[in-house]
PDB file of N, CA and C in Angstrom:
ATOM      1  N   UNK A   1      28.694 -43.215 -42.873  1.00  0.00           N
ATOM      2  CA  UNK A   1      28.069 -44.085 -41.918  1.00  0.00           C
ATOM      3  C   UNK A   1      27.757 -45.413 -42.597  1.00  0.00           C
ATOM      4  N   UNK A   2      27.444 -46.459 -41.795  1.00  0.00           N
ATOM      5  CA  UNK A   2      27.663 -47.815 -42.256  1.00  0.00           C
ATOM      6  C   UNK A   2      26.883 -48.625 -41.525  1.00  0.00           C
ATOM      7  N   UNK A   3      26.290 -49.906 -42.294  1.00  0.00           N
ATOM      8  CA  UNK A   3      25.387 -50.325 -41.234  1.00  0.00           C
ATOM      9  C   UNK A   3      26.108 -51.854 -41.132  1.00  0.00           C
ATOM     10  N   UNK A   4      26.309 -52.538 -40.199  1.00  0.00           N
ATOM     11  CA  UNK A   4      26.289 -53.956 -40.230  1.00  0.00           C
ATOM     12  C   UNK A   4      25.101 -54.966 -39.835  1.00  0.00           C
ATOM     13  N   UNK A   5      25.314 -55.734 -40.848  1.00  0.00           N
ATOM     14  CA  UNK A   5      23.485 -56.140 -40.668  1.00  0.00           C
ATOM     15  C   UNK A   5      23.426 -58.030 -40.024  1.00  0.00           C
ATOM     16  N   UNK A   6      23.258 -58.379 -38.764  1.00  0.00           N
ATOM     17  CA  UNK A   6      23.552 -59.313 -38.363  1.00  0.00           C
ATOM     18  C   UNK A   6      21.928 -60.421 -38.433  1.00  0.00           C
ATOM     19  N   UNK A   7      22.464 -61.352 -38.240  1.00  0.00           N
ATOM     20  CA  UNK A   7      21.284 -62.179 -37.550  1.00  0.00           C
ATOM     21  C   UNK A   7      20.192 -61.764 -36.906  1.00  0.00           C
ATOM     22  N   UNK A   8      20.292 -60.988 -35.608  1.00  0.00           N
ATOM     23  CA  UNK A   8      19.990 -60.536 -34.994  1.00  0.00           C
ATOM     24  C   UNK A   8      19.468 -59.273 -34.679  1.00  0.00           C
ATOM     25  N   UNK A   9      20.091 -58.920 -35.493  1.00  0.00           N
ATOM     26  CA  UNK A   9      20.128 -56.856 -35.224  1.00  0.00           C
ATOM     27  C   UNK A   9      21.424 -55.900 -36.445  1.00  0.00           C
ATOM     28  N   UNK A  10      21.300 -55.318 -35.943  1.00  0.00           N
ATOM     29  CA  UNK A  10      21.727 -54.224 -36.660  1.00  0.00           C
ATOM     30  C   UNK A  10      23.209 -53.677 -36.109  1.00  0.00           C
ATOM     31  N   UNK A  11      24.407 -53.014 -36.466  1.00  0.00           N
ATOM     32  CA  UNK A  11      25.390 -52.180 -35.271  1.00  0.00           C
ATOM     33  C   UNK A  11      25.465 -50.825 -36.749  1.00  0.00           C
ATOM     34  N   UNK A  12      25.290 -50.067 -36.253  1.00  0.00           N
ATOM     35  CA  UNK A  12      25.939 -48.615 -37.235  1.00  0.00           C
ATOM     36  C   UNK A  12      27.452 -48.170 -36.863  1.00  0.00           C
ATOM     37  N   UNK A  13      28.211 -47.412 -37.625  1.00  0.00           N
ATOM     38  CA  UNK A  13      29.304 -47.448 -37.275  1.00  0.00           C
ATOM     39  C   UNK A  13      29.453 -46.669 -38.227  1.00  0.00           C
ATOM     40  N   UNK A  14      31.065 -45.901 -37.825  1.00  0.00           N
ATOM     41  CA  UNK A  14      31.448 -44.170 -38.776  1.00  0.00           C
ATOM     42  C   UNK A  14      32.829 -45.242 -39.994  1.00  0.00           C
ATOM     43  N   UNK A  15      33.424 -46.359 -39.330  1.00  0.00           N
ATOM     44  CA  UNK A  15      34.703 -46.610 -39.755  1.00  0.00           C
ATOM     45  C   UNK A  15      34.706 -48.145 -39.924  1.00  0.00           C
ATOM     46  N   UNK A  16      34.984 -48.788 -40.716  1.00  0.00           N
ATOM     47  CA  UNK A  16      35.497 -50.671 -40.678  1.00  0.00           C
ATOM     48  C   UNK A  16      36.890 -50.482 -41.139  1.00  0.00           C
ATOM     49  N   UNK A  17      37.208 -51.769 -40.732  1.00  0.00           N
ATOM     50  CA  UNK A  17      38.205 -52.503 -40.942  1.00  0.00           C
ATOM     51  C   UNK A  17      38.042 -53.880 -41.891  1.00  0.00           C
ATOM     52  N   UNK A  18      38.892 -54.880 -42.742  1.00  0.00           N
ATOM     53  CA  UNK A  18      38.262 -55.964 -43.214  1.00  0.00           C
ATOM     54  C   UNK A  18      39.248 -56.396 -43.194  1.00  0.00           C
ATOM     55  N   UNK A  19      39.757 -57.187 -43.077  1.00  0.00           N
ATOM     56  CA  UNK A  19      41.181 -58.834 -42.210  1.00  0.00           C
ATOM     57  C   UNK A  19      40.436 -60.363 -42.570  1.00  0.00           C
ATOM     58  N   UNK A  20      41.069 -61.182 -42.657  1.00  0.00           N
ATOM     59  CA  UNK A  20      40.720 -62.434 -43.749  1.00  0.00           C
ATOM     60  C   UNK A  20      39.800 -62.887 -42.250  1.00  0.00           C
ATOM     61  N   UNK A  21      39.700 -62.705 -41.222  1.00  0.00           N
ATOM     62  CA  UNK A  21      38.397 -63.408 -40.325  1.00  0.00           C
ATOM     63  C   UNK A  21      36.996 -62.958 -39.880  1.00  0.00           C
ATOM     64  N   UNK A  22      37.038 -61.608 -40.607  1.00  0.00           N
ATOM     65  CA  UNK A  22      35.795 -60.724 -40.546  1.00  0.00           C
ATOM     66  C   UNK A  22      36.265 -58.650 -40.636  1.00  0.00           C
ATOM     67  N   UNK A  23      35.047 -58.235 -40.107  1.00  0.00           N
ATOM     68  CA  UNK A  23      35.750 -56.712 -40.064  1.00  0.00           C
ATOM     69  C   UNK A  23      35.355 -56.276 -38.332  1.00  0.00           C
ATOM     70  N   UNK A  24      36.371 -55.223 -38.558  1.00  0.00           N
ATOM     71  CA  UNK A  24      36.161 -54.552 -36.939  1.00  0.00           C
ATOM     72  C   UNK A  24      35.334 -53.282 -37.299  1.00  0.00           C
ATOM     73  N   UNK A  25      34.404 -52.958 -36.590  1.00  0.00           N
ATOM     74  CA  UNK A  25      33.647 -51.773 -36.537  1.00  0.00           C
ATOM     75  C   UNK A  25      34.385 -50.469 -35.467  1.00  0.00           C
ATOM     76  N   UNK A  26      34.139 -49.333 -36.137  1.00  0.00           N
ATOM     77  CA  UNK A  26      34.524 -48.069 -35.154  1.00  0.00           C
ATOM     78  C   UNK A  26      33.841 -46.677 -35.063  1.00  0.00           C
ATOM     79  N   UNK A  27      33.709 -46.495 -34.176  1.00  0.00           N
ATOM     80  CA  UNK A  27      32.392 -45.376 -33.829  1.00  0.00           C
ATOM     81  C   UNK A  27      33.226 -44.110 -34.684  1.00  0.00           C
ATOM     82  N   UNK A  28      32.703 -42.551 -34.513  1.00  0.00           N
ATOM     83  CA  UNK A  28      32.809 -41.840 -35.168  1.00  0.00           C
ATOM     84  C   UNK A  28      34.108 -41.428 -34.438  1.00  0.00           C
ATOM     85  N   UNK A  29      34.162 -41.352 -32.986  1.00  0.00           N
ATOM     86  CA  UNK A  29      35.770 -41.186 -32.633  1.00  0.00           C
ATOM     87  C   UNK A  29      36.545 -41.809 -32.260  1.00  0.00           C
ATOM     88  N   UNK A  30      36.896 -43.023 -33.138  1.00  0.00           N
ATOM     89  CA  UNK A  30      37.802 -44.038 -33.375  1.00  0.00           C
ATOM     90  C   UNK A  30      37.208 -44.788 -32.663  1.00  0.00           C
ATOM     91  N   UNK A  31      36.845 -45.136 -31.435  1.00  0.00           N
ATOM     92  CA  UNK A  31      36.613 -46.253 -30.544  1.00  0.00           C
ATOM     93  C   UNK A  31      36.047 -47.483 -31.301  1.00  0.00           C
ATOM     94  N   UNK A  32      36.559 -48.796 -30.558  1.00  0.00           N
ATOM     95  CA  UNK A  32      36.130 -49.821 -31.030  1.00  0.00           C
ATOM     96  C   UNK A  32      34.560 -50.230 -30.604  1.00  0.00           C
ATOM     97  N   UNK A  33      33.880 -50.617 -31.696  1.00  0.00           N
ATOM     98  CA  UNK A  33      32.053 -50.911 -31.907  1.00  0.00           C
ATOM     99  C   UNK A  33      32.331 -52.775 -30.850  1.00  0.00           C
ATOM    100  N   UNK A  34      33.006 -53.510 -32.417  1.00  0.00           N
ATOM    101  CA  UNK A  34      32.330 -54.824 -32.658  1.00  0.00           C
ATOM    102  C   UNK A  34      33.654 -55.291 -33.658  1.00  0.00           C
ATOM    103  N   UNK A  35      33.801 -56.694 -33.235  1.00  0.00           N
ATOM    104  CA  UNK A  35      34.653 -57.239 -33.825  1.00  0.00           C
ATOM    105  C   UNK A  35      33.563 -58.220 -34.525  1.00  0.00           C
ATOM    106  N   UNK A  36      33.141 -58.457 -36.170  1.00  0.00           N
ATOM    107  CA  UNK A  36      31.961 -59.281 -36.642  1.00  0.00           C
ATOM    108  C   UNK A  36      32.874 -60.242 -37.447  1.00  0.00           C
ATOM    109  N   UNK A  37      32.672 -61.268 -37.044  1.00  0.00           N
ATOM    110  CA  UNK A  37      33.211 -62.482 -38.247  1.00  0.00           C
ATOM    111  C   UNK A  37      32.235 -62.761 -39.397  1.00  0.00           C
ATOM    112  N   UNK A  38      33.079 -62.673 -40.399  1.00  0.00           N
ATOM    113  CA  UNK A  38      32.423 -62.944 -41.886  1.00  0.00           C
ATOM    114  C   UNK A  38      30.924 -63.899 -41.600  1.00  0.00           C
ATOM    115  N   UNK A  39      31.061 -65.260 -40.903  1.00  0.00           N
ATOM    116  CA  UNK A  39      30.161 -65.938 -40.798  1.00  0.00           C
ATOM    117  C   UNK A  39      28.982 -65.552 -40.118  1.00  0.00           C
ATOM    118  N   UNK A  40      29.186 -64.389 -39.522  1.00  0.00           N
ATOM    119  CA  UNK A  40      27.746 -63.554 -38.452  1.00  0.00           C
ATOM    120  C   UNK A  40      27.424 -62.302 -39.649  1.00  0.00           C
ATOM    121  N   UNK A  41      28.029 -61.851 -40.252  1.00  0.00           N
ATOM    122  CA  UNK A  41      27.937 -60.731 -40.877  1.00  0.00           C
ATOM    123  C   UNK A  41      26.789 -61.210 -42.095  1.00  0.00           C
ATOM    124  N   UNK A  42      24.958 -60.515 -41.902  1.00  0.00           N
ATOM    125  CA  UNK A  42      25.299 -60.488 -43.228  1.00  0.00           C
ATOM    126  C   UNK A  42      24.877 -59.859 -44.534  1.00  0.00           C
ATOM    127  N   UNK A  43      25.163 -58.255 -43.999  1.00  0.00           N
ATOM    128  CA  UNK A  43      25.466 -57.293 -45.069  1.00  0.00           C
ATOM    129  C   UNK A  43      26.092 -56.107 -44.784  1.00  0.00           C
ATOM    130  N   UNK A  44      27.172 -55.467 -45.256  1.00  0.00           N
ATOM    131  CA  UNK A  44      27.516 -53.891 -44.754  1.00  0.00           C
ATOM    132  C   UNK A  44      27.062 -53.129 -45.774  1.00  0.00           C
ATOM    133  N   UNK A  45      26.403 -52.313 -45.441  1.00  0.00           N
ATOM    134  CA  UNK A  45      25.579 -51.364 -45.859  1.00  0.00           C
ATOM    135  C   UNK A  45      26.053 -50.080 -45.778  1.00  0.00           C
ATOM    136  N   UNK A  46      26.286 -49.226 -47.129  1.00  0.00           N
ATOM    137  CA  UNK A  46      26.391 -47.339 -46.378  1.00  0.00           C
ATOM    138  C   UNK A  46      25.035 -46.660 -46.681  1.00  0.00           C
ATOM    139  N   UNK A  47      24.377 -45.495 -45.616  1.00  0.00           N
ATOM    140  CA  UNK A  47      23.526 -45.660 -45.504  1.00  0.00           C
ATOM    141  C   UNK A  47      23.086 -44.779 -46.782  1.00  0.00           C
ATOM    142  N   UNK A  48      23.525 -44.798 -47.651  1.00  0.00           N
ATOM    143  CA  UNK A  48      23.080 -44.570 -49.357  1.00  0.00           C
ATOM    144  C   UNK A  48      22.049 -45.818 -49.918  1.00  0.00           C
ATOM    145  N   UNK A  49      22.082 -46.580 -49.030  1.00  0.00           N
ATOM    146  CA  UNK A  49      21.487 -47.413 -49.403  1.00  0.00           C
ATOM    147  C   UNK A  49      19.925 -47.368 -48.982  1.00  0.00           C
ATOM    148  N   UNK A  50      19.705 -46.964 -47.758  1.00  0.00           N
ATOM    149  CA  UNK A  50      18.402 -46.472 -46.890  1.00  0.00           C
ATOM    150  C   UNK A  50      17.845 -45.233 -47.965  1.00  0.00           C
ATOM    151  N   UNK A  51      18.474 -44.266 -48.460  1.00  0.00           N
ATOM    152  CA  UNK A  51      17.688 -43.372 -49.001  1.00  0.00           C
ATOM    153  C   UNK A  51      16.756 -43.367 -50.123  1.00  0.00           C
ATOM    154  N   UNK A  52      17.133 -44.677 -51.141  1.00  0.00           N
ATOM    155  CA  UNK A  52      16.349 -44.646 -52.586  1.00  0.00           C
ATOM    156  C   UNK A  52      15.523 -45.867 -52.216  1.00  0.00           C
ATOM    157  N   UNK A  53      14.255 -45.990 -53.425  1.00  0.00           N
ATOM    158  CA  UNK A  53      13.012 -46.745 -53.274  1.00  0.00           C
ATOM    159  C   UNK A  53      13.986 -48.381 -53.606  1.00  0.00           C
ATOM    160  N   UNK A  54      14.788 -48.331 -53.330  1.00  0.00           N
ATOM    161  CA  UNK A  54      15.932 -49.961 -53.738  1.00  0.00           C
ATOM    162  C   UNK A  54      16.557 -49.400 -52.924  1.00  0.00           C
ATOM    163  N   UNK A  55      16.985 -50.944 -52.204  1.00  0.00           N
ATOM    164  CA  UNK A  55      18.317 -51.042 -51.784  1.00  0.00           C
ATOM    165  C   UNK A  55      19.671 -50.796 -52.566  1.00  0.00           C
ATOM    166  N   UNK A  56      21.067 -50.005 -52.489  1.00  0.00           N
ATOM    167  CA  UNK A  56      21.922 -49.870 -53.021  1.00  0.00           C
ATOM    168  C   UNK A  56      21.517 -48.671 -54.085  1.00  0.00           C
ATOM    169  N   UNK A  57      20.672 -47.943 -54.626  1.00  0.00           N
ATOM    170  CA  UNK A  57      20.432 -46.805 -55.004  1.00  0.00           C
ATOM    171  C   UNK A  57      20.856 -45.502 -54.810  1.00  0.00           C
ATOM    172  N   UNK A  58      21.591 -44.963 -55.118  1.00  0.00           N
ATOM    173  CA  UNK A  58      21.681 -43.418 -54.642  1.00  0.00           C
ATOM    174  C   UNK A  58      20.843 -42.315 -55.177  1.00  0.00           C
TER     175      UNK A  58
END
C-alpha cells in the first residue's frame, strides 16, 4: 500500500505507475485511482513509513 501525499489531501493506492509527467495511481484491483503530475505530488509514501516513531523507518 502507498500513500500519495498532495497539497491538499492524501489518495492511498495498492499499485503506481511513474512516466516522465508524473505517476498513475491503481486501486487494489487494477482500477485507475488518479493520474498525479510530479508538480502536485508531494510525497509517495509506503505505508512502512506510518509504522515507526520517524518517517521512512521500518
Amino acid at each position: 500500500m502507498y500513500r500519495a501525499i498532495l497539497p491538499n489531501g492524501q489518495l492511498e493506492c495498492h499499485e503506481y505507475e511513474r512516466d516522465d509527467e508524473g505517476v498513475t495511481l491503481y486501486s487494489e484491483s487494477g482500477e485507475l485511482l488518479a493520474f498525479v503530475p510530479y508538480a502536485s505530488l508531494e510525497a509517495l509514501l509506503t505505508e512502512a513509513a506510518y509504522t515507526g516513531d520517524e518517517p521512512g523507518v521500518m
